[in-house]
Structures are given as C-alpha cells and as structure tokens.
PDB file of N, CA and C in Angstrom:
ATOM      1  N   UNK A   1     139.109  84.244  27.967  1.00  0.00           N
ATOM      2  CA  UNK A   1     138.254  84.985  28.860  1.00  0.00           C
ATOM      3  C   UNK A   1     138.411  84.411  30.260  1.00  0.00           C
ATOM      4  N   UNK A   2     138.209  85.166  31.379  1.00  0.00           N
ATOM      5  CA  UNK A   2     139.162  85.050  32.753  1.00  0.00           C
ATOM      6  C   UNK A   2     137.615  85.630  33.600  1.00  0.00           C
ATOM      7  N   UNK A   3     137.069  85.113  34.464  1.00  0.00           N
ATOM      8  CA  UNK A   3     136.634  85.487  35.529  1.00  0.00           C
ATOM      9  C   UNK A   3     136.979  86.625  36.155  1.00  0.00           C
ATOM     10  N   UNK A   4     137.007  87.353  36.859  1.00  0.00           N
ATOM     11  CA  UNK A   4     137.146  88.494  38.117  1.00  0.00           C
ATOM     12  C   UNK A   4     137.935  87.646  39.335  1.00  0.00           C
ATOM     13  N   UNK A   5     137.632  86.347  39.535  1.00  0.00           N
ATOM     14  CA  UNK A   5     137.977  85.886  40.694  1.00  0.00           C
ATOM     15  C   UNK A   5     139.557  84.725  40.228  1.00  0.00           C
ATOM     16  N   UNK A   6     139.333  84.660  38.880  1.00  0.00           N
ATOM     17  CA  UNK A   6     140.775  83.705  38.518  1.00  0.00           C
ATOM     18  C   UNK A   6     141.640  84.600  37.969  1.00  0.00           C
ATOM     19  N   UNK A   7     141.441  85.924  37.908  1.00  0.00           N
ATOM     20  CA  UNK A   7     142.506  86.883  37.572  1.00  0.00           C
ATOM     21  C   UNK A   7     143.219  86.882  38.307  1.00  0.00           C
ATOM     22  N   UNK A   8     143.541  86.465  39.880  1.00  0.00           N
ATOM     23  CA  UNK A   8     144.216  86.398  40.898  1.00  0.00           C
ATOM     24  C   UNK A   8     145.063  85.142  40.251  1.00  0.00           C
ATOM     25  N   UNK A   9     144.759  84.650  40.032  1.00  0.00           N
ATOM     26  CA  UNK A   9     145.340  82.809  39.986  1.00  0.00           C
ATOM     27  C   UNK A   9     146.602  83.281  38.733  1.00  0.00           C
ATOM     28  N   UNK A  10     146.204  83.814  37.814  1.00  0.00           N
ATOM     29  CA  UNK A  10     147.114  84.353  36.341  1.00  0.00           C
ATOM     30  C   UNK A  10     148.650  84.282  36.689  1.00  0.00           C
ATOM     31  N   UNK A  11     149.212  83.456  35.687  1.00  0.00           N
ATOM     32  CA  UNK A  11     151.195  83.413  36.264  1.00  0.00           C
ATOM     33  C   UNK A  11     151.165  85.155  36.007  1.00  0.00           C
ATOM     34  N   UNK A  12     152.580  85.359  36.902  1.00  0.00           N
ATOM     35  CA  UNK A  12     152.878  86.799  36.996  1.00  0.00           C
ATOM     36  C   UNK A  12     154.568  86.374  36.010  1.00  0.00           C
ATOM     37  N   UNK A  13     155.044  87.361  35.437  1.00  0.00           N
ATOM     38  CA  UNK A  13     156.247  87.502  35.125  1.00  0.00           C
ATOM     39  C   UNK A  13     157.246  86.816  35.841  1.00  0.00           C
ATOM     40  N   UNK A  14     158.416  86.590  35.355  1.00  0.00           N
ATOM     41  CA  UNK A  14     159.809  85.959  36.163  1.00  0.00           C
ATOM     42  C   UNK A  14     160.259  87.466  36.682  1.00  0.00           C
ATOM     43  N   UNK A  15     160.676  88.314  35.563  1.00  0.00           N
ATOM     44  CA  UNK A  15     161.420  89.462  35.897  1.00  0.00           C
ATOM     45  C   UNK A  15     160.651  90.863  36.302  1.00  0.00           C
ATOM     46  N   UNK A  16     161.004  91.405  37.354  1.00  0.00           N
ATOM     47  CA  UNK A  16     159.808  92.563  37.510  1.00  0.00           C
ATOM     48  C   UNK A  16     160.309  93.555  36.441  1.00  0.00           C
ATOM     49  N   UNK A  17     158.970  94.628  36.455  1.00  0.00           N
ATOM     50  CA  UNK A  17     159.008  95.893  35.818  1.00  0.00           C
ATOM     51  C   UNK A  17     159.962  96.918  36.445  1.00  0.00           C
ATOM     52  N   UNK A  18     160.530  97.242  36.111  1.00  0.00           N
ATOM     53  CA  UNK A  18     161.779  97.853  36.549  1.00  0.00           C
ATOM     54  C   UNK A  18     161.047  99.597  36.500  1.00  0.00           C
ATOM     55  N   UNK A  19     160.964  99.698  35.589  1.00  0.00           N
ATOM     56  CA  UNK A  19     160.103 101.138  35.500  1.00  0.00           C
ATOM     57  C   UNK A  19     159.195 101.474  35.754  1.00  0.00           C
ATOM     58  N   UNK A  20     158.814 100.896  36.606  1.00  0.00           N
ATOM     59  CA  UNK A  20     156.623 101.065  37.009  1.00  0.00           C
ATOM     60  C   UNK A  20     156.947 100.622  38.585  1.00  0.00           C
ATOM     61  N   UNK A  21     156.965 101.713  39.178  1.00  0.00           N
ATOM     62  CA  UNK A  21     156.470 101.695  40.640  1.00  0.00           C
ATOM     63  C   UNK A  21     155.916 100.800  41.301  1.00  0.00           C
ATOM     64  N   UNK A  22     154.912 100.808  40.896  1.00  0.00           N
ATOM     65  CA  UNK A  22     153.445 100.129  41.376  1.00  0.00           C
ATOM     66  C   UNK A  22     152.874  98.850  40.966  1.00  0.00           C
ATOM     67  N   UNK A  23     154.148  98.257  39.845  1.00  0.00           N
ATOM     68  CA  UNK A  23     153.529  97.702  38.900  1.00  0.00           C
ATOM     69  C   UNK A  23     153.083  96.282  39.868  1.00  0.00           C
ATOM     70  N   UNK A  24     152.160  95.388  39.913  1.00  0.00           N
ATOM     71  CA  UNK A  24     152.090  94.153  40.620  1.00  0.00           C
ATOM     72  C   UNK A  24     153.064  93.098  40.513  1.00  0.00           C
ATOM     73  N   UNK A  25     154.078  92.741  39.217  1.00  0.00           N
ATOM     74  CA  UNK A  25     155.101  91.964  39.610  1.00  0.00           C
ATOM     75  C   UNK A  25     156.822  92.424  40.652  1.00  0.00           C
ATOM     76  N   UNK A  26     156.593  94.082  40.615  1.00  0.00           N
ATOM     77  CA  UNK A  26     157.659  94.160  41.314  1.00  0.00           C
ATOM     78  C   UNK A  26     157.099  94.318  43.055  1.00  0.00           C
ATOM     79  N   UNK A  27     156.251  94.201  43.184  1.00  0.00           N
ATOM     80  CA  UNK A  27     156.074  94.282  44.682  1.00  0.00           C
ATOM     81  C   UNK A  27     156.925  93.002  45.660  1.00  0.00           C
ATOM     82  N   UNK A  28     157.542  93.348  46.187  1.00  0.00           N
ATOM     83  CA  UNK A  28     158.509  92.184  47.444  1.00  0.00           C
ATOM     84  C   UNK A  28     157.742  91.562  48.186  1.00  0.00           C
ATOM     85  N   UNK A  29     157.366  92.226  48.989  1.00  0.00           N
ATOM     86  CA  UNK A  29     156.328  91.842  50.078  1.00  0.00           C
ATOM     87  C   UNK A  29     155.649  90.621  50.046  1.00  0.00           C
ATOM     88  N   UNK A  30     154.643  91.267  49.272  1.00  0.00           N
ATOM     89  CA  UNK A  30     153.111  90.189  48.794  1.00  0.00           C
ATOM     90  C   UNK A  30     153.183  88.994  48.283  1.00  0.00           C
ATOM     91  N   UNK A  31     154.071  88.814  47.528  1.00  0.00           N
ATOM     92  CA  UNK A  31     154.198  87.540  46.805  1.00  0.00           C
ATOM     93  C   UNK A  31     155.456  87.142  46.939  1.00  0.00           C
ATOM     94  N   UNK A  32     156.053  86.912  48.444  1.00  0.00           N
ATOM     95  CA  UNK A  32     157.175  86.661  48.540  1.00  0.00           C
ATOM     96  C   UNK A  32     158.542  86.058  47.668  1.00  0.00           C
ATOM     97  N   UNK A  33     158.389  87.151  46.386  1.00  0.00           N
ATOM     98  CA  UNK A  33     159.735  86.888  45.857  1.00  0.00           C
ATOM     99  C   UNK A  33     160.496  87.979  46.033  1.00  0.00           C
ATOM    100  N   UNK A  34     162.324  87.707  45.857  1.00  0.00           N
ATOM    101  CA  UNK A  34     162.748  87.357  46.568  1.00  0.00           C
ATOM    102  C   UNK A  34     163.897  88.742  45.471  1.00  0.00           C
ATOM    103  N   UNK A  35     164.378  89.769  45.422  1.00  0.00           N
ATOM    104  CA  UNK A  35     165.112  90.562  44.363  1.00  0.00           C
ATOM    105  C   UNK A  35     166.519  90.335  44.190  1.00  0.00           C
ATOM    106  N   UNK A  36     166.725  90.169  43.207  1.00  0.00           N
ATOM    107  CA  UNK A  36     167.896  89.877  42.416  1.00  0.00           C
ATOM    108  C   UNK A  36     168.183  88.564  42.000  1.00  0.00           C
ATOM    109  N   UNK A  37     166.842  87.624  42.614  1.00  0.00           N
ATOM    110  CA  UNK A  37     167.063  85.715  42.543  1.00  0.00           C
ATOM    111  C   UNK A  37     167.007  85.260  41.387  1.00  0.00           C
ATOM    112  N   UNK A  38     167.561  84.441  40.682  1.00  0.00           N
ATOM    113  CA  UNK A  38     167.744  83.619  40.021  1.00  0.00           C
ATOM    114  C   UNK A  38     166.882  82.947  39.978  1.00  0.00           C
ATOM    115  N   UNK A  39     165.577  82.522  38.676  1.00  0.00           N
ATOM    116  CA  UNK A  39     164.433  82.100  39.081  1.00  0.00           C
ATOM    117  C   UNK A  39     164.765  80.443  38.558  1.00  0.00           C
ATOM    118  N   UNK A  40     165.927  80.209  37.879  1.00  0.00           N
ATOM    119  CA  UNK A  40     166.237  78.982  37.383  1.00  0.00           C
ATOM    120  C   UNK A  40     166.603  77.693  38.276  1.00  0.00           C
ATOM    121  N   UNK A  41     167.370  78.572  39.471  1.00  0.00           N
ATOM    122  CA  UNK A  41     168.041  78.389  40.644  1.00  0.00           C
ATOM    123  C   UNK A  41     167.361  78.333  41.934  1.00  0.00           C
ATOM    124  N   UNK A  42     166.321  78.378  41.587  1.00  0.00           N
ATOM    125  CA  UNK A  42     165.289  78.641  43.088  1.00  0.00           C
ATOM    126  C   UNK A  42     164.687  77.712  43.324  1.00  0.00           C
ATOM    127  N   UNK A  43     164.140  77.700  45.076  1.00  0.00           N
ATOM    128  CA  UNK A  43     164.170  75.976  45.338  1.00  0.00           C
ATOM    129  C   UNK A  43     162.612  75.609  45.016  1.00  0.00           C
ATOM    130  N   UNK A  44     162.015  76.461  44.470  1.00  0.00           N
ATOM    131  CA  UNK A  44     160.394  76.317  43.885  1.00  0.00           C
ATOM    132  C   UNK A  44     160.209  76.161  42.704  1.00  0.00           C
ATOM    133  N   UNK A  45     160.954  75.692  41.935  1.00  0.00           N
ATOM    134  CA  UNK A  45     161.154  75.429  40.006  1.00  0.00           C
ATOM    135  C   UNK A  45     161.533  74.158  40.467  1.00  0.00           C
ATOM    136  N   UNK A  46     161.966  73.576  41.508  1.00  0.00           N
ATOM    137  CA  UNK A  46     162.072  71.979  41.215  1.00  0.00           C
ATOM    138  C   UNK A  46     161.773  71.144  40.340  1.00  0.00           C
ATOM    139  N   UNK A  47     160.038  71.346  40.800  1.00  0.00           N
ATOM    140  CA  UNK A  47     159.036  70.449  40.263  1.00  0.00           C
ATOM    141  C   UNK A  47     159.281  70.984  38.559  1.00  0.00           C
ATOM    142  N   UNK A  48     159.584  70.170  37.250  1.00  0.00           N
ATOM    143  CA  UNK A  48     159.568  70.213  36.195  1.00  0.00           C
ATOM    144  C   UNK A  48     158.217  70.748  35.795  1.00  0.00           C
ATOM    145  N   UNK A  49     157.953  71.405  34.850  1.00  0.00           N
ATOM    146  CA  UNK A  49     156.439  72.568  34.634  1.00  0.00           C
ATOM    147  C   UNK A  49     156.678  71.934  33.411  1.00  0.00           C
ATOM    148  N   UNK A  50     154.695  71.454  33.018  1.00  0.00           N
ATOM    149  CA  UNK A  50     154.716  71.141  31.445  1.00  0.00           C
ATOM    150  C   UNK A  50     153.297  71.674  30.912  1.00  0.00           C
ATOM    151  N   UNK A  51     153.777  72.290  30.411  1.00  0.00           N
ATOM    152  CA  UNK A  51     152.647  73.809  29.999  1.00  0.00           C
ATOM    153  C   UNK A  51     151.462  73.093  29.035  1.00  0.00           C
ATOM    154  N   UNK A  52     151.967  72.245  28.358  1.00  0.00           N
ATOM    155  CA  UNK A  52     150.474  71.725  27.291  1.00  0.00           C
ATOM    156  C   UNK A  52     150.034  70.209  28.083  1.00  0.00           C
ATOM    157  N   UNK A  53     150.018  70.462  29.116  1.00  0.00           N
ATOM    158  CA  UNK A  53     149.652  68.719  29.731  1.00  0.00           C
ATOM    159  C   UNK A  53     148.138  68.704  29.593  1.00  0.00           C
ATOM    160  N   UNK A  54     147.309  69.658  29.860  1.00  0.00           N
ATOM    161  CA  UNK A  54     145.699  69.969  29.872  1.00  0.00           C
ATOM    162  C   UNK A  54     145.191  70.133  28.922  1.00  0.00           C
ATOM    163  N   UNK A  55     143.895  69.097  28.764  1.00  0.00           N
ATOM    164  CA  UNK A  55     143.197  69.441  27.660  1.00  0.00           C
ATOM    165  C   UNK A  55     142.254  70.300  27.333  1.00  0.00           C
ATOM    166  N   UNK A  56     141.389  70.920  26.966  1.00  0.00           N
ATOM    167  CA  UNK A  56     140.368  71.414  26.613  1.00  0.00           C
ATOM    168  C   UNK A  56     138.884  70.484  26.661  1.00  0.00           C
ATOM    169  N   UNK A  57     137.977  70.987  27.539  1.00  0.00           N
ATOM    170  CA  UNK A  57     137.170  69.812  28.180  1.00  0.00           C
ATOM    171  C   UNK A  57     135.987  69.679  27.193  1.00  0.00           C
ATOM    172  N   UNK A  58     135.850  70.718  26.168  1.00  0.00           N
ATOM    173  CA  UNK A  58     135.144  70.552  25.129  1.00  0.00           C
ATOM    174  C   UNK A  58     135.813  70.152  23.799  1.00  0.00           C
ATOM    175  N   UNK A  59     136.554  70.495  23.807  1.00  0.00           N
ATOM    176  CA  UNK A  59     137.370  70.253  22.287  1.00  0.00           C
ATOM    177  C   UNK A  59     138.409  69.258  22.263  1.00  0.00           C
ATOM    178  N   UNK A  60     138.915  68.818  23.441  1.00  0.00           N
ATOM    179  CA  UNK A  60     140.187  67.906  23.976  1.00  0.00           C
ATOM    180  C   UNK A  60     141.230  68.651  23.176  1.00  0.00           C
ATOM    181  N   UNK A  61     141.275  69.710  22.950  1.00  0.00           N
ATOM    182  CA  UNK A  61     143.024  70.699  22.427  1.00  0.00           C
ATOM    183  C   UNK A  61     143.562  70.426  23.287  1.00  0.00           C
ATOM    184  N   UNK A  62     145.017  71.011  23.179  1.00  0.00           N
ATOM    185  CA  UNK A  62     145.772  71.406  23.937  1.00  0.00           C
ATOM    186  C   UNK A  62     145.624  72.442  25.054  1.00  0.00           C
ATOM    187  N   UNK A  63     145.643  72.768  26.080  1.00  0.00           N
ATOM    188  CA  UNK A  63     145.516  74.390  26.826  1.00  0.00           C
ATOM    189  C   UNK A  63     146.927  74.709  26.695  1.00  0.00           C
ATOM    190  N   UNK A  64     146.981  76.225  26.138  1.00  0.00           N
ATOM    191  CA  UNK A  64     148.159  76.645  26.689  1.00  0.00           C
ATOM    192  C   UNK A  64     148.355  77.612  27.688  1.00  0.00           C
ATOM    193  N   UNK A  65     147.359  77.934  28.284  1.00  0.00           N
ATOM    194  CA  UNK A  65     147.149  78.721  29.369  1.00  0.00           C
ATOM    195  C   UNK A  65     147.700  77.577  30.501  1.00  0.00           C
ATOM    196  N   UNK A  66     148.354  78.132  31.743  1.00  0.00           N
ATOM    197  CA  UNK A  66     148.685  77.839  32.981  1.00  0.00           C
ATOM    198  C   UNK A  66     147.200  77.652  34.060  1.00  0.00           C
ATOM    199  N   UNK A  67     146.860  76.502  34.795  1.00  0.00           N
ATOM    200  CA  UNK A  67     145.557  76.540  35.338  1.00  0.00           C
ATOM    201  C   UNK A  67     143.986  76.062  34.496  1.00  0.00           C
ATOM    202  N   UNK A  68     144.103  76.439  33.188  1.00  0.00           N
ATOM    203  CA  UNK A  68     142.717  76.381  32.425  1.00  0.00           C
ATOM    204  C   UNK A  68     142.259  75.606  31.971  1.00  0.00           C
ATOM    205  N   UNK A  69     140.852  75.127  32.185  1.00  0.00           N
ATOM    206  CA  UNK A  69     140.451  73.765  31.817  1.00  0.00           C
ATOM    207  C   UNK A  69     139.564  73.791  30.606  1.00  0.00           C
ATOM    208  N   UNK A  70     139.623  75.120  29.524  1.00  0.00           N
ATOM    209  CA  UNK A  70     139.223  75.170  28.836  1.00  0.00           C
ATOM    210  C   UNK A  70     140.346  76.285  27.744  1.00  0.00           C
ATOM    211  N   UNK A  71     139.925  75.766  26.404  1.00  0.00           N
ATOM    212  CA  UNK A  71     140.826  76.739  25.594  1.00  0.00           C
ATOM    213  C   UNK A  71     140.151  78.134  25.299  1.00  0.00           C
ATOM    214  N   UNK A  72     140.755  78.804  24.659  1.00  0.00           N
ATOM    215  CA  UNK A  72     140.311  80.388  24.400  1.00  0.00           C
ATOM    216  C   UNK A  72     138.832  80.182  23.421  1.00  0.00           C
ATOM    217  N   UNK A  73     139.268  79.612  22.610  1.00  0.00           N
ATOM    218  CA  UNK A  73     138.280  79.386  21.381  1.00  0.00           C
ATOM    219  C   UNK A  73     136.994  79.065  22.211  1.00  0.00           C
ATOM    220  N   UNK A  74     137.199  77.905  23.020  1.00  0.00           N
ATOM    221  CA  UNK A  74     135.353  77.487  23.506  1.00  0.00           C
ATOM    222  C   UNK A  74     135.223  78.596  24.443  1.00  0.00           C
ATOM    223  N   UNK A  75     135.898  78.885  25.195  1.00  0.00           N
ATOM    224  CA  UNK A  75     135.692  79.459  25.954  1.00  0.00           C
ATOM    225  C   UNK A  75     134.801  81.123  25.763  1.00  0.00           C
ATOM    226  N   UNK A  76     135.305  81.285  24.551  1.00  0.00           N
ATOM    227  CA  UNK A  76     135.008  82.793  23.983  1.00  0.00           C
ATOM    228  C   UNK A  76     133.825  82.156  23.625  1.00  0.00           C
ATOM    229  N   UNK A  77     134.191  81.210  22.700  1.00  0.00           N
ATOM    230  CA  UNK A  77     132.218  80.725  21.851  1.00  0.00           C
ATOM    231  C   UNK A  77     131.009  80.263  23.071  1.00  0.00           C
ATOM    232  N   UNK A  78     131.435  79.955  24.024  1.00  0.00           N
ATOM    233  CA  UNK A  78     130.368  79.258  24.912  1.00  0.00           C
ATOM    234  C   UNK A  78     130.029  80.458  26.101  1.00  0.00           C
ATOM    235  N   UNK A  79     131.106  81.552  26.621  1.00  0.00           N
ATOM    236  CA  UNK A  79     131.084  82.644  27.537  1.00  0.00           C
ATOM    237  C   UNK A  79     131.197  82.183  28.422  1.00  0.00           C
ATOM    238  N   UNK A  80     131.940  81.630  28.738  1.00  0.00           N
ATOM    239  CA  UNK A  80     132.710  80.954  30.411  1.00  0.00           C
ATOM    240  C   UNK A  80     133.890  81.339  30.107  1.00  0.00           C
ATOM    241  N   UNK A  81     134.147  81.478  31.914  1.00  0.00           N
ATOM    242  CA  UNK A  81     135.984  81.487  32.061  1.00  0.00           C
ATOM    243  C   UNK A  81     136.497  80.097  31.688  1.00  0.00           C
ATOM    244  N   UNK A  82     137.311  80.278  31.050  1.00  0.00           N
ATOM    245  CA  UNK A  82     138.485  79.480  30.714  1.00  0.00           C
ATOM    246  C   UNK A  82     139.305  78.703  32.103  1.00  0.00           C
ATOM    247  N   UNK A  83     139.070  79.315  32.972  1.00  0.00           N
ATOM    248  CA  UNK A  83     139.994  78.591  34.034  1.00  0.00           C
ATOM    249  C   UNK A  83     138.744  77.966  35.154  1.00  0.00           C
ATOM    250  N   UNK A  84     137.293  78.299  35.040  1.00  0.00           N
ATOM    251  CA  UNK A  84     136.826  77.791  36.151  1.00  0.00           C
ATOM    252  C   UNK A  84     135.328  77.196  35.507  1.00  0.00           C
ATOM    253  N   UNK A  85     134.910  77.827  34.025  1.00  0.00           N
ATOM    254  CA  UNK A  85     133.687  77.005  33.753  1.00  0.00           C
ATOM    255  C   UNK A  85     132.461  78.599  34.060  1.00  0.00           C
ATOM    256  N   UNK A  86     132.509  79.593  34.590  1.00  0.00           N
ATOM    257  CA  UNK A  86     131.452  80.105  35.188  1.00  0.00           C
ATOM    258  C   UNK A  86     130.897  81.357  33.797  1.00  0.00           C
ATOM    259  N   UNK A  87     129.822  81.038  33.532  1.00  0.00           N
ATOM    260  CA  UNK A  87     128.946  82.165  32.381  1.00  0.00           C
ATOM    261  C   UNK A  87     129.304  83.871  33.150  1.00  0.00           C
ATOM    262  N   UNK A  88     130.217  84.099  31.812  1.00  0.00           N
ATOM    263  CA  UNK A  88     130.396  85.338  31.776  1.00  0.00           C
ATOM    264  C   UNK A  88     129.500  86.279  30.623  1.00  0.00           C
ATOM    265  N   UNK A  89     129.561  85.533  30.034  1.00  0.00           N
ATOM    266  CA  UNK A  89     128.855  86.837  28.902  1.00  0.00           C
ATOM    267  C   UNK A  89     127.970  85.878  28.127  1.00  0.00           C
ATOM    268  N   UNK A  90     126.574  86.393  27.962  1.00  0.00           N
ATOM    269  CA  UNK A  90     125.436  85.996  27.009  1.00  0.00           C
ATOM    270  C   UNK A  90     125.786  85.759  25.526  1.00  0.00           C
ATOM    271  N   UNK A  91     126.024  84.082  24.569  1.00  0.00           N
ATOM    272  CA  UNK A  91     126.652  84.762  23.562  1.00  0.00           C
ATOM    273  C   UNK A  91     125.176  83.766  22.917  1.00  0.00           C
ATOM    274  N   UNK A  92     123.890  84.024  23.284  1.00  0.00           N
ATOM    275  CA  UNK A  92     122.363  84.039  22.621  1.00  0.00           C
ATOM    276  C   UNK A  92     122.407  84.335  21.531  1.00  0.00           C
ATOM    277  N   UNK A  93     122.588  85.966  21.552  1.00  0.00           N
ATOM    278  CA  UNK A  93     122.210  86.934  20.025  1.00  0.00           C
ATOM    279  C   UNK A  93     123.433  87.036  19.382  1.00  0.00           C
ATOM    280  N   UNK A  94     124.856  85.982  19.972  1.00  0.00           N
ATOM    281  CA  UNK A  94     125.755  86.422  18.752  1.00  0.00           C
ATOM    282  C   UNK A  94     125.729  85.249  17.545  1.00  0.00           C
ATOM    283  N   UNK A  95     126.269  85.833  16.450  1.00  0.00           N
ATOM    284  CA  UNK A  95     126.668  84.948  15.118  1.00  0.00           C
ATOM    285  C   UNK A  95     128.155  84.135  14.854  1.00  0.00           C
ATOM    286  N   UNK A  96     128.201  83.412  15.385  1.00  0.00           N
ATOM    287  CA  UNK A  96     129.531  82.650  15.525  1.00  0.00           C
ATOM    288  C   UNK A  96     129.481  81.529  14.537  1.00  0.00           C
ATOM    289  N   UNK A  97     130.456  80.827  14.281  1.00  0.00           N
ATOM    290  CA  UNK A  97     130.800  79.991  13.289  1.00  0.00           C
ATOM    291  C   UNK A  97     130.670  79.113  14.319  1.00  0.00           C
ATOM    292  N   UNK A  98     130.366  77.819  13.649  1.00  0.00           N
ATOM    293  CA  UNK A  98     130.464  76.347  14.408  1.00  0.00           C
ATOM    294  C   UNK A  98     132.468  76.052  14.590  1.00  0.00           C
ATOM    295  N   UNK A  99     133.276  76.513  13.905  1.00  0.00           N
ATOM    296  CA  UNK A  99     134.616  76.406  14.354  1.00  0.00           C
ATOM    297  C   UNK A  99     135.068  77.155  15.206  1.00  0.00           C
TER     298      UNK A  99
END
C-alpha cells in the first residue's frame, strides 16, 4: 500500500511502452531519459543497486520494494504506506490474523 504522494517516488520501467502514447514511462521530456540508451551503459547505474538492503521496521524482513521502510504484509495489516509510515486506511473493524 502506497500513499498518493509516494506514488511519484515508484521505480518506472527500464524500457518504455512502445504502444501507449501517453503511457508515463515513454515520455522524453520529464524524466530526462534519454531514447534508444542503453540503461546498462549509462553514467547513472554506476552506483551498484542492492534491492533487499532494507528492513522492515516492524518485522525486520527483508523489503523488496525500492524506497520502503516497511513490507507489504505490515503495511496492509497496520494501514500505512509502506514507503513513508502515514495511516491510510482504518483496519479497527477488520479480522486479520496475527501473521
């Protein structure tokens, strides 16, 4: 579960949508990448990326989300975003398992 305001933050694709106009990863402009580049080869992949380095601040899991300081699981059971902590949804009247 994702906030309104960390939906911006969300990795976008390497390769755009080729068939969708409009789609938000093929736009040039905005997010200055760069068409036809080589994303292996580009001078912004330098830095080595290690996708399970973050833990889960309730559960100490793994995150495998990019950015999130919480995993899906608490995150869904407790109703906070996953990437920032903020109460999204009332989960009072639901029936959830302690796992």
């Amino acid at each position: 579960m994702v906030c309104s305001k960390c939906e911006k933050k969300l990795a976008t694709l390497a390769t755009p949508d080729k068939w969708k106009e409009g789609s938000k990863n093929a736009e040039v402009g905005s997010s200055g990448r760069k068409l036809n580049e080589n994303k292996l080869l580009s001078s912004k992949n330098k830095a080595k990326f290690a996708p399970y380095e973050a833990r889960c601040r309730v559960c100490k899991s793994r995150v495998t989300q990019t950015g999130a300081h919480y995993c899906q699981g608490c995150a869904y059971k407790n109703g906070i975003c996953a990437m920032c902590g903020v109460k999204i949804l009332d989960t009072k009247l639901y029936k959830q398992s302690s796992k």
